[in-house]
Protein backbone atom coordinates (compact mmCIF):
# COMPACT_ATOMS: atom_id res chain seq x y z
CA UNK A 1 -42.82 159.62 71.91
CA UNK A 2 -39.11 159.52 73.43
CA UNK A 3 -38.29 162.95 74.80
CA UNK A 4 -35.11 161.76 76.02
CA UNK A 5 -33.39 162.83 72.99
CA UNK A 6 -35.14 165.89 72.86
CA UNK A 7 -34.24 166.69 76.21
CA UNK A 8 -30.44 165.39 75.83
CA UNK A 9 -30.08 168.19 72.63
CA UNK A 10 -32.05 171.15 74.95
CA UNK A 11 -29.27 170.17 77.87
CA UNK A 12 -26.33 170.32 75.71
CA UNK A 13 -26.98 173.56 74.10
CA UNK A 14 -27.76 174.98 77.14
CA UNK A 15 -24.87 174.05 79.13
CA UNK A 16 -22.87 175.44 75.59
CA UNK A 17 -24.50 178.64 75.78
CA UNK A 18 -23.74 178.97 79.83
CA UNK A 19 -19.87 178.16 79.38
CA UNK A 20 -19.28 178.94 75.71
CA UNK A 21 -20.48 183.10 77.21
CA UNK A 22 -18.25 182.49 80.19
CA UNK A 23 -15.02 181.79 77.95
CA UNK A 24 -16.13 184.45 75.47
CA UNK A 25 -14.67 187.09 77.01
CA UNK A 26 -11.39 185.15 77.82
CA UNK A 27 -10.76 184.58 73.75
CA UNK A 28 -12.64 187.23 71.79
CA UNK A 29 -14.17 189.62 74.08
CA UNK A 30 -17.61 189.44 72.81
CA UNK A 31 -20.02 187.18 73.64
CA UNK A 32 -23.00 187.77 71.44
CA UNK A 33 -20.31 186.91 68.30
CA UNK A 34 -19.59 183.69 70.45
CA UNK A 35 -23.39 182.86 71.00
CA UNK A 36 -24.25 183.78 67.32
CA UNK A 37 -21.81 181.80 65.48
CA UNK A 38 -22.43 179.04 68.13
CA UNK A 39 -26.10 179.01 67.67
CA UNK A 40 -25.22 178.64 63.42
CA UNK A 41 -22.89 175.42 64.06
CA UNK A 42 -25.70 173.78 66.16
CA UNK A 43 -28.37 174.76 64.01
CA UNK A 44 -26.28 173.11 60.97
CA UNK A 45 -24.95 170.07 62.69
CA UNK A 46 -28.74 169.19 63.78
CA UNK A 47 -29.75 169.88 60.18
CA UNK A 48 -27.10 167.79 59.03
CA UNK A 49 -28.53 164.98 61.45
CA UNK A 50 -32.05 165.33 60.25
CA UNK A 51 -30.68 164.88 56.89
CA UNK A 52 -28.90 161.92 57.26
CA UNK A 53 -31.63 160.10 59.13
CA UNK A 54 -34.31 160.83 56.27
CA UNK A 55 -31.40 159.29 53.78
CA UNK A 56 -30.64 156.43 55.59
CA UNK A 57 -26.81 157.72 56.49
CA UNK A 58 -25.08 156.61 58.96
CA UNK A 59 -26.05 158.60 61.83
């Protein structure tokens, strides 16, 4: 099995969460709303992905 993707996702959400709580405080002032809503968009944009791939969408 390729883990590289795996890897690549576990980096970039990572990274996200490490700057994204950084800049909370800057824009809204509270970081768990930041890291929630956050946490939602990547949980529905990898859904979306898994989707697509088991309907043969572009991907």
């Amino acid at each position: 099995m390729n883990y590289a993707p795996i890897a690549r996702i576990i980096l970039r959400y990572a990274v996200g969460a490490i700057v994204g709580a950084s800049q909370a405080e800057l824009l809204i002032g509270d970081p768990d709303i930041v890291a929630m809503v956050a946490l939602a968009t990547g949980a529905a944009v990898e859904a979306a992905y898994v989707l697509a791939k088991r309907r043969g969408w572009a991907t």
